[in-house]
PDB file of N, CA and C in Angstrom:
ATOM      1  N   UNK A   1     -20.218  17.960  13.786  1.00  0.00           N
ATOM      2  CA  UNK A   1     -18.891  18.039  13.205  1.00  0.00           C
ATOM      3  C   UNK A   1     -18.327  19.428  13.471  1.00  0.00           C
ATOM      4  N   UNK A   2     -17.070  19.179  13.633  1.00  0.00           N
ATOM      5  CA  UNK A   2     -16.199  21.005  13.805  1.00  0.00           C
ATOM      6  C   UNK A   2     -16.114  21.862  12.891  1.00  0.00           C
ATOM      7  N   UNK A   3     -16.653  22.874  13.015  1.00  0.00           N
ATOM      8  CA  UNK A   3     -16.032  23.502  11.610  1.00  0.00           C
ATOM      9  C   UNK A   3     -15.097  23.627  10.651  1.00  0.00           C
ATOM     10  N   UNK A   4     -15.041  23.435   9.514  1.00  0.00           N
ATOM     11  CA  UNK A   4     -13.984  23.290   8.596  1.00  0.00           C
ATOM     12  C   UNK A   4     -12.826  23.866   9.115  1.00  0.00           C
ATOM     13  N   UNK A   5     -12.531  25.362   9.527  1.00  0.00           N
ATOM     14  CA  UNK A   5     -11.107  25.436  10.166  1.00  0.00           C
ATOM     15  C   UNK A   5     -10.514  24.165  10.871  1.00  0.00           C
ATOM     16  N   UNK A   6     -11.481  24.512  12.273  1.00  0.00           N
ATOM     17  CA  UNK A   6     -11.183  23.615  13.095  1.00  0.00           C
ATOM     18  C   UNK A   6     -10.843  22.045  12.898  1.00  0.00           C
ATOM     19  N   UNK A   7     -11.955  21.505  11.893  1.00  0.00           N
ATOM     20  CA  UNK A   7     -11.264  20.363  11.610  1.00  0.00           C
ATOM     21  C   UNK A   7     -10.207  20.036  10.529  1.00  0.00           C
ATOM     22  N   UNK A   8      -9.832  20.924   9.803  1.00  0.00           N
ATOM     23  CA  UNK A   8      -8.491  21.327   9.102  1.00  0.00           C
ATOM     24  C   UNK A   8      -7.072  21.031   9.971  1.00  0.00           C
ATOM     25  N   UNK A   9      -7.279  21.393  11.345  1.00  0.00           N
ATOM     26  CA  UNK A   9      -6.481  22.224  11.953  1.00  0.00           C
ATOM     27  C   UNK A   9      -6.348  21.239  13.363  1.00  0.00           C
ATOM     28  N   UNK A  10      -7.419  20.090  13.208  1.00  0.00           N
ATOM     29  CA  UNK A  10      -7.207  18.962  14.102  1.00  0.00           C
ATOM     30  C   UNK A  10      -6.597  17.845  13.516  1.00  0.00           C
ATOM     31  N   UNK A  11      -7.356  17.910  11.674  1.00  0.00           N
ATOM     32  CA  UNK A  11      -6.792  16.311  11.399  1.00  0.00           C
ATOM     33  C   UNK A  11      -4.901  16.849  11.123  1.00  0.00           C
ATOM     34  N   UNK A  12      -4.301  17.917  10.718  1.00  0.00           N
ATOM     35  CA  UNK A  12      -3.237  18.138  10.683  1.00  0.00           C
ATOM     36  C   UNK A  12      -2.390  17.815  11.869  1.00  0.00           C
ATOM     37  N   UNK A  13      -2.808  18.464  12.668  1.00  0.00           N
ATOM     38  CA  UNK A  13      -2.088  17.601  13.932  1.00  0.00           C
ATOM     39  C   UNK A  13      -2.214  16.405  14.313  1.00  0.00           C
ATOM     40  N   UNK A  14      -3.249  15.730  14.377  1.00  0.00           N
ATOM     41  CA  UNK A  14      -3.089  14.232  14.272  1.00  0.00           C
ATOM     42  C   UNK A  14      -2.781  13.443  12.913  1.00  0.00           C
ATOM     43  N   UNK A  15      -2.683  13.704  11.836  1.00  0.00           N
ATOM     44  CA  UNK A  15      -1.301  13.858  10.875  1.00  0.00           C
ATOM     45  C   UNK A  15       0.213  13.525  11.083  1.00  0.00           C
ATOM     46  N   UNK A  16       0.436  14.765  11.634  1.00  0.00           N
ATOM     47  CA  UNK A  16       1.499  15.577  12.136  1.00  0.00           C
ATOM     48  C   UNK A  16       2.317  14.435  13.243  1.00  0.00           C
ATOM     49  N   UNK A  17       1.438  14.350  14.408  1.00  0.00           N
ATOM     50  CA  UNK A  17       2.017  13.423  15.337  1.00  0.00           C
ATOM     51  C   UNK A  17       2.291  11.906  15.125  1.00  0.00           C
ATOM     52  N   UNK A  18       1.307  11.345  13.822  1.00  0.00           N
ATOM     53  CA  UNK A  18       1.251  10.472  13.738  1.00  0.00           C
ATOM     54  C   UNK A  18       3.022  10.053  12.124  1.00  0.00           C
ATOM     55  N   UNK A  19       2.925  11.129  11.600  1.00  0.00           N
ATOM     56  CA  UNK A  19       4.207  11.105  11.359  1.00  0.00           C
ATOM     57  C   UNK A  19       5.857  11.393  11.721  1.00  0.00           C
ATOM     58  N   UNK A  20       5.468  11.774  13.003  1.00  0.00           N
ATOM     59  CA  UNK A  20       6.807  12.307  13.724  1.00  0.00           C
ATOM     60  C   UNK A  20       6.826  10.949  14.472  1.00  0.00           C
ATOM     61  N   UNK A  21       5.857   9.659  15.158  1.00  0.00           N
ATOM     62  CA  UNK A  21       6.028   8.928  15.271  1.00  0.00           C
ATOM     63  C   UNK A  21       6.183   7.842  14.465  1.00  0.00           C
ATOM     64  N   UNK A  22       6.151   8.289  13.574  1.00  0.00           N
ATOM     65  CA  UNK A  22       6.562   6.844  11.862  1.00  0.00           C
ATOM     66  C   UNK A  22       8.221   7.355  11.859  1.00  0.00           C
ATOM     67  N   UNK A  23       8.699   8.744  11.959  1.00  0.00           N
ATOM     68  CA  UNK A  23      10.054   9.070  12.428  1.00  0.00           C
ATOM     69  C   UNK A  23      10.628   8.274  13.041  1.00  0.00           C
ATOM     70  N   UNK A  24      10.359   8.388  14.426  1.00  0.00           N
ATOM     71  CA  UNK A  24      10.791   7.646  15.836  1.00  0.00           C
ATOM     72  C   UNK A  24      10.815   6.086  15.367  1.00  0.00           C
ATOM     73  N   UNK A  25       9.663   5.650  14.876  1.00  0.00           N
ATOM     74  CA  UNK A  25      10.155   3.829  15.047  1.00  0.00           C
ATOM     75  C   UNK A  25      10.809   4.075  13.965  1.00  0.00           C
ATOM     76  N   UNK A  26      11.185   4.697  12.736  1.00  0.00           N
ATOM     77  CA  UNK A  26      12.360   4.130  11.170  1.00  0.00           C
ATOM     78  C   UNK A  26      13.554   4.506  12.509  1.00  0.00           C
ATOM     79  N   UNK A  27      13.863   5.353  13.130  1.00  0.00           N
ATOM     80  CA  UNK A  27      15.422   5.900  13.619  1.00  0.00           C
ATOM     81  C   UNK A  27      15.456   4.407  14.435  1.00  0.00           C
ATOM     82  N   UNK A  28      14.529   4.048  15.378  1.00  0.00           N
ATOM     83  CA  UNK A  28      14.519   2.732  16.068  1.00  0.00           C
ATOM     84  C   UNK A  28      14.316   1.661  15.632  1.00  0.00           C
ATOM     85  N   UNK A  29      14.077   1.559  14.436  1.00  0.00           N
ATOM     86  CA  UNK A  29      14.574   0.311  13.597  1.00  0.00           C
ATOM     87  C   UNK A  29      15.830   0.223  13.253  1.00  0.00           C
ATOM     88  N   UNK A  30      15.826   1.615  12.673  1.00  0.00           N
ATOM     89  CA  UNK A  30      17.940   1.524  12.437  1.00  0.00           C
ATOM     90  C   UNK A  30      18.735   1.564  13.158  1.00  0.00           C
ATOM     91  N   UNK A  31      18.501   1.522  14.398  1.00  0.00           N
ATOM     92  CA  UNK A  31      19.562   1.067  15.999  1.00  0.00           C
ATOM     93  C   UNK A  31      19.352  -0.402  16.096  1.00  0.00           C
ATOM     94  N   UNK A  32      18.207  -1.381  15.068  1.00  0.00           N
ATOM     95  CA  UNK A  32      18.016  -2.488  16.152  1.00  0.00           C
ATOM     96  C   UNK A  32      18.553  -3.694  14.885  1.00  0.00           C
ATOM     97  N   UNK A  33      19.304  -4.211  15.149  1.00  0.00           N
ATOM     98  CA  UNK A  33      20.327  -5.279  13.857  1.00  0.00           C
ATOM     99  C   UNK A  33      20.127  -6.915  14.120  1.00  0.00           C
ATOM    100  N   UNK A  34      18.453  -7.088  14.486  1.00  0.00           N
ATOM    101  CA  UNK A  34      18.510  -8.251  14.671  1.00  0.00           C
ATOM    102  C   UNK A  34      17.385  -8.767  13.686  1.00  0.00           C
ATOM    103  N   UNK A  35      17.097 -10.173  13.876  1.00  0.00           N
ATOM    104  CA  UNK A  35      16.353 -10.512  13.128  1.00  0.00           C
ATOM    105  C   UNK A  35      14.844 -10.294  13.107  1.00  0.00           C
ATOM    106  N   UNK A  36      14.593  -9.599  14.139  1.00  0.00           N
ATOM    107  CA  UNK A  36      13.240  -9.178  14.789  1.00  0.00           C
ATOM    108  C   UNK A  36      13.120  -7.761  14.116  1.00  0.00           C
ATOM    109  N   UNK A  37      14.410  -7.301  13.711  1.00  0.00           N
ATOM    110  CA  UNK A  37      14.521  -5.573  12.787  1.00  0.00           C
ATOM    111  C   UNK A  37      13.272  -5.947  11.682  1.00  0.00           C
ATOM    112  N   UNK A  38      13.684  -7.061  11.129  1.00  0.00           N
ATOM    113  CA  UNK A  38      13.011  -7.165   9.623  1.00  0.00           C
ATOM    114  C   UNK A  38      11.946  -7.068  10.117  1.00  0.00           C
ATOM    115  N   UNK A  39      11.222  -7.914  10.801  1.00  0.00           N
ATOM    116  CA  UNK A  39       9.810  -7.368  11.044  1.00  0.00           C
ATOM    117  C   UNK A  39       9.380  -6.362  11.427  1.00  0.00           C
ATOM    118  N   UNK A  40       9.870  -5.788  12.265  1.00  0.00           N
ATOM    119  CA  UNK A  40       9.810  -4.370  12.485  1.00  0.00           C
ATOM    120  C   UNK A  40       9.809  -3.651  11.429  1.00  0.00           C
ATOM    121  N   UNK A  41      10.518  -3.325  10.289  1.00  0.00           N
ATOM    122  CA  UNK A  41      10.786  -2.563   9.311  1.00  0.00           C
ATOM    123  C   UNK A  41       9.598  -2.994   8.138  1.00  0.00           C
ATOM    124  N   UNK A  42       9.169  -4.475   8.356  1.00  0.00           N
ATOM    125  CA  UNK A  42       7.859  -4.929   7.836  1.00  0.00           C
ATOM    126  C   UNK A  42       6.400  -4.200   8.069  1.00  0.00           C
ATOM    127  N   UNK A  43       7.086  -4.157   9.531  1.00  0.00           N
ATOM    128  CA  UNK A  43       5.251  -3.836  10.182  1.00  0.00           C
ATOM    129  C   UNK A  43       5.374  -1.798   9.915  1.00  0.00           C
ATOM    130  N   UNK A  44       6.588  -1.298  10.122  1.00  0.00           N
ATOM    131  CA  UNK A  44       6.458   0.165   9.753  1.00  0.00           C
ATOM    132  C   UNK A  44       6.395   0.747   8.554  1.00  0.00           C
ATOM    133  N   UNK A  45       6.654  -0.498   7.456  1.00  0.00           N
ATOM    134  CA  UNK A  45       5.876  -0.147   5.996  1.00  0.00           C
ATOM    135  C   UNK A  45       4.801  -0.327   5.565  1.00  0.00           C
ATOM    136  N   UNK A  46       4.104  -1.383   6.388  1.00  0.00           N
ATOM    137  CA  UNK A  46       2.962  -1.190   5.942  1.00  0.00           C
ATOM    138  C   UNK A  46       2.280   0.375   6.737  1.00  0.00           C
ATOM    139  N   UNK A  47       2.300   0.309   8.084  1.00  0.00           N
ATOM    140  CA  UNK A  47       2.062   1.508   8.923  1.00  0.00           C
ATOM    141  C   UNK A  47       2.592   2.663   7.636  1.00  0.00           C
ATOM    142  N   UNK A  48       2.922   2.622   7.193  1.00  0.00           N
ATOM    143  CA  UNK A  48       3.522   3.917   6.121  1.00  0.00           C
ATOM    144  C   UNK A  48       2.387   4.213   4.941  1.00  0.00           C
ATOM    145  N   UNK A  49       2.003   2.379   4.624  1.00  0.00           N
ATOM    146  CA  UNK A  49       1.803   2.614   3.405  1.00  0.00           C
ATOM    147  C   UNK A  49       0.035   3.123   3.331  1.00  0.00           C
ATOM    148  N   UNK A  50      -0.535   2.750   5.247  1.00  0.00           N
ATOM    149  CA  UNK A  50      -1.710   2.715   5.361  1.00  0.00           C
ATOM    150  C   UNK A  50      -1.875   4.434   5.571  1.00  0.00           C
ATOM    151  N   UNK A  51      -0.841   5.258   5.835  1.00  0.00           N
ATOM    152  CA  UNK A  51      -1.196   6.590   6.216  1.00  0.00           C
ATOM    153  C   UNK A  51      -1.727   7.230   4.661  1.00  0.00           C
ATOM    154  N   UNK A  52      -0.921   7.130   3.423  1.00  0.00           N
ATOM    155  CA  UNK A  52      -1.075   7.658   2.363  1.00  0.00           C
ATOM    156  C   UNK A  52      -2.253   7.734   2.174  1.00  0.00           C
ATOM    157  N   UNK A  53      -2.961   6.978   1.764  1.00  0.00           N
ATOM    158  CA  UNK A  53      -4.512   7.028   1.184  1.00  0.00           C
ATOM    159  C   UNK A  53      -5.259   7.893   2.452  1.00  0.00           C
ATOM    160  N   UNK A  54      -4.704   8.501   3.423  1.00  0.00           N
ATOM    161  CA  UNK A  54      -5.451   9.161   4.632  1.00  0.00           C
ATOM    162  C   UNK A  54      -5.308  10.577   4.111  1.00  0.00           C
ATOM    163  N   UNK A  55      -3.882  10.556   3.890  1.00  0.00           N
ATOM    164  CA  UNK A  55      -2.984  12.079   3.959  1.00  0.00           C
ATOM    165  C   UNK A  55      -3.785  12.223   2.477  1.00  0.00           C
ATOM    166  N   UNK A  56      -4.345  11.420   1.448  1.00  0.00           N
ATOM    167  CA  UNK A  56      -3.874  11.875   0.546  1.00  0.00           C
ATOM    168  C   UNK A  56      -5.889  12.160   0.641  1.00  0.00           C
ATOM    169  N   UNK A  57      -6.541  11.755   1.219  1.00  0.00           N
ATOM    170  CA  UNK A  57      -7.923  12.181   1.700  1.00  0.00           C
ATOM    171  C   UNK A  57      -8.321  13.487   1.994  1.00  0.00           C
ATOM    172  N   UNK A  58      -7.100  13.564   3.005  1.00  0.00           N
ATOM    173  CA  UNK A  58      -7.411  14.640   4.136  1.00  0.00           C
ATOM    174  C   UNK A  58      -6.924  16.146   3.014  1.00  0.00           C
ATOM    175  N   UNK A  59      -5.977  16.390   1.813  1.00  0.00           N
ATOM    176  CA  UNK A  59      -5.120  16.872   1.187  1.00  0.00           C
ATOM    177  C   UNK A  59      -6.679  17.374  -0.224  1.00  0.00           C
ATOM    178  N   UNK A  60      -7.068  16.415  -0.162  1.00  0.00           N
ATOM    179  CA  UNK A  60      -8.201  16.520  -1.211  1.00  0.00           C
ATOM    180  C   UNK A  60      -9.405  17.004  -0.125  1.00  0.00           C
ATOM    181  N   UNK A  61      -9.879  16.991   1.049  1.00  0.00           N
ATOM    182  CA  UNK A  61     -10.764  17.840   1.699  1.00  0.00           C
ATOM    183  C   UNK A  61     -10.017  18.934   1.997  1.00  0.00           C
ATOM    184  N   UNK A  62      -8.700  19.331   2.499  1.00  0.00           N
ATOM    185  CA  UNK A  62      -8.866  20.769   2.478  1.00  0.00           C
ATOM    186  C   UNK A  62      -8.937  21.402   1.225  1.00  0.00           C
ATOM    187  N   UNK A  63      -9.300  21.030   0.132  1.00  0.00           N
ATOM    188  CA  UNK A  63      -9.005  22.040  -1.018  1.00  0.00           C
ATOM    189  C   UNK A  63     -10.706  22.022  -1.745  1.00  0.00           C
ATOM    190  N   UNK A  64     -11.333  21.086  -0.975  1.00  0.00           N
ATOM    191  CA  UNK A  64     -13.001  21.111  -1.429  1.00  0.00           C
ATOM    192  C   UNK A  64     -13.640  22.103  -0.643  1.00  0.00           C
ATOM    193  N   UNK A  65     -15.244  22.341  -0.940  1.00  0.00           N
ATOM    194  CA  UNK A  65     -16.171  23.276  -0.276  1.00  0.00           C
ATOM    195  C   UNK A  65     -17.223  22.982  -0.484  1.00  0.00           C
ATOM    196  N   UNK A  66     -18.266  23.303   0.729  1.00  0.00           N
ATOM    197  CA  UNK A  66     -19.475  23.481   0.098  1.00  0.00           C
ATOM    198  C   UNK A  66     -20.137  21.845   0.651  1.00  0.00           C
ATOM    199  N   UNK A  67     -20.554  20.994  -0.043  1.00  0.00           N
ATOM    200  CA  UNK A  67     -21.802  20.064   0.155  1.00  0.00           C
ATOM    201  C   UNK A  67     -20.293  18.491   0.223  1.00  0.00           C
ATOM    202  N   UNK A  68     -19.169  19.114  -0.604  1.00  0.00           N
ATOM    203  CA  UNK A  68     -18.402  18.157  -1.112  1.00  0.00           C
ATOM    204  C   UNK A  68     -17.456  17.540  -0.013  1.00  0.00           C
ATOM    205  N   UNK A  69     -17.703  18.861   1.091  1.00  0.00           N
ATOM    206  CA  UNK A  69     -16.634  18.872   1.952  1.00  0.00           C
ATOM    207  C   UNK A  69     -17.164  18.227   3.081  1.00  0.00           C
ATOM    208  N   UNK A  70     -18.618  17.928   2.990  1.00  0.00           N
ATOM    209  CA  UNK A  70     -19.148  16.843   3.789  1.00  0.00           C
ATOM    210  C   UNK A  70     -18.903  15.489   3.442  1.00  0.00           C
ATOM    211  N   UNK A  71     -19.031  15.155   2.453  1.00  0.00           N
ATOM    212  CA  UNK A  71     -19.052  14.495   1.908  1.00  0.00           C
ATOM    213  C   UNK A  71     -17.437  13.790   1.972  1.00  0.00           C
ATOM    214  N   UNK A  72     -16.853  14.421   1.937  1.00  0.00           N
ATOM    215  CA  UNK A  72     -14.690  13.686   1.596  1.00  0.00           C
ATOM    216  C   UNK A  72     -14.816  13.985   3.262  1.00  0.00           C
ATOM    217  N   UNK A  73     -15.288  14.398   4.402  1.00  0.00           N
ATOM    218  CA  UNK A  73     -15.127  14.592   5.694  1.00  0.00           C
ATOM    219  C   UNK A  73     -15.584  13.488   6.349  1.00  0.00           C
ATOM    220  N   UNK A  74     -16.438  13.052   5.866  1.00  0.00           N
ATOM    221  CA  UNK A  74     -16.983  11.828   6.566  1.00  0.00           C
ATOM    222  C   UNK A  74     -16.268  10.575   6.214  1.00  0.00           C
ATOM    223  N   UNK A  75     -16.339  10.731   4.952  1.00  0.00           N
ATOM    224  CA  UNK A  75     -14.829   9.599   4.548  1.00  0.00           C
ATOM    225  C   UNK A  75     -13.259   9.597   5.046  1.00  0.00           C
ATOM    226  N   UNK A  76     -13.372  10.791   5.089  1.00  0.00           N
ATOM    227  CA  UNK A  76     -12.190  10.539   6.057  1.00  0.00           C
ATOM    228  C   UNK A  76     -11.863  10.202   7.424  1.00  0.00           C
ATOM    229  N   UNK A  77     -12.924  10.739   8.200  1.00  0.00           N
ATOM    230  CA  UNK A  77     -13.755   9.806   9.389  1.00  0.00           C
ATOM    231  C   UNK A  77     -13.497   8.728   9.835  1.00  0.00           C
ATOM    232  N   UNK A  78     -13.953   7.629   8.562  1.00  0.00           N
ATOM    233  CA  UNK A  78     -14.024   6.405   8.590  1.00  0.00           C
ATOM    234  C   UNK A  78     -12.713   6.090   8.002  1.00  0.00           C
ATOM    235  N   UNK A  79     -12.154   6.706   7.186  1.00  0.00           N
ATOM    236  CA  UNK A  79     -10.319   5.825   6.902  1.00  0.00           C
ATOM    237  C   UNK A  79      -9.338   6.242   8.488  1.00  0.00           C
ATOM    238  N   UNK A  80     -10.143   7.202   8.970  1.00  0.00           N
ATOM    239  CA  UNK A  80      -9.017   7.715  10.117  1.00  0.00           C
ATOM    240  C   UNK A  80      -9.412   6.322  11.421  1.00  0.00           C
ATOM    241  N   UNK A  81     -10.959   6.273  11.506  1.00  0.00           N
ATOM    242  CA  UNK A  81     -10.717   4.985  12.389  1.00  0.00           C
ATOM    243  C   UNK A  81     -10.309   3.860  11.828  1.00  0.00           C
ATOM    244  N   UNK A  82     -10.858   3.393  10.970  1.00  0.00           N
ATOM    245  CA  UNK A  82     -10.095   2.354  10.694  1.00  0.00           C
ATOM    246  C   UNK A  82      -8.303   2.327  10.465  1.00  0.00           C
ATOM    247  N   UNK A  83      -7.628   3.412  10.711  1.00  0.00           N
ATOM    248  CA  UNK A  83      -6.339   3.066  11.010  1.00  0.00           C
ATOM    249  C   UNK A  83      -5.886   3.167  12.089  1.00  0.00           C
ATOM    250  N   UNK A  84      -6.511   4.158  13.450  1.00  0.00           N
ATOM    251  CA  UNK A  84      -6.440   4.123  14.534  1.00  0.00           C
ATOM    252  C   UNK A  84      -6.887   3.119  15.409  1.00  0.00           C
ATOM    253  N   UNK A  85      -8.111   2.033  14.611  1.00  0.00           N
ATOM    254  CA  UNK A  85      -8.421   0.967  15.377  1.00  0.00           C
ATOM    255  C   UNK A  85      -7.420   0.064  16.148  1.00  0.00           C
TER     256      UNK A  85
END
């Protein structure tokens, strides 16, 4: 595993990108006025609703230390693939 900076400082950016692209499809949902929008606007809430419990992971390991920070790191691990799957 990377060192705590480092992996501070990786999951933020993949964070980061992964919300500047939840940006991009809401602006491209609101250009698109068809009936295929709704699903779209379906499938990018859930995509929304699956990041929280990540962000809100990753938010509670940077503020741990020590034995704990293995521990919420590895879990986050496994919520990060399972949403990237």
């Amino acid at each position: 595993m990377l060192p705590r900076d480092a992996y501070i400082a990786k999951m933020e950016a993949q964070l980061m990108g992964w919300a500047h692209e939840l940006a991009w499809l809401r602006s491209k949902a609101a250009l698109v006025a068809t009936r295929g929008s709704v699903e779209f606007q379906l499938q990018l809430a859930t995509a929304q609703g699956e990041q929280q419990p990540v962000r809100h992971k990753f938010e509670r390991l940077k503020s741990s230390g020590g034995e704990r920070w293995n521990a919420l790191a590895a879990g986050l691990e496994i919520a990060w693939k399972e949403l990237t799957a």
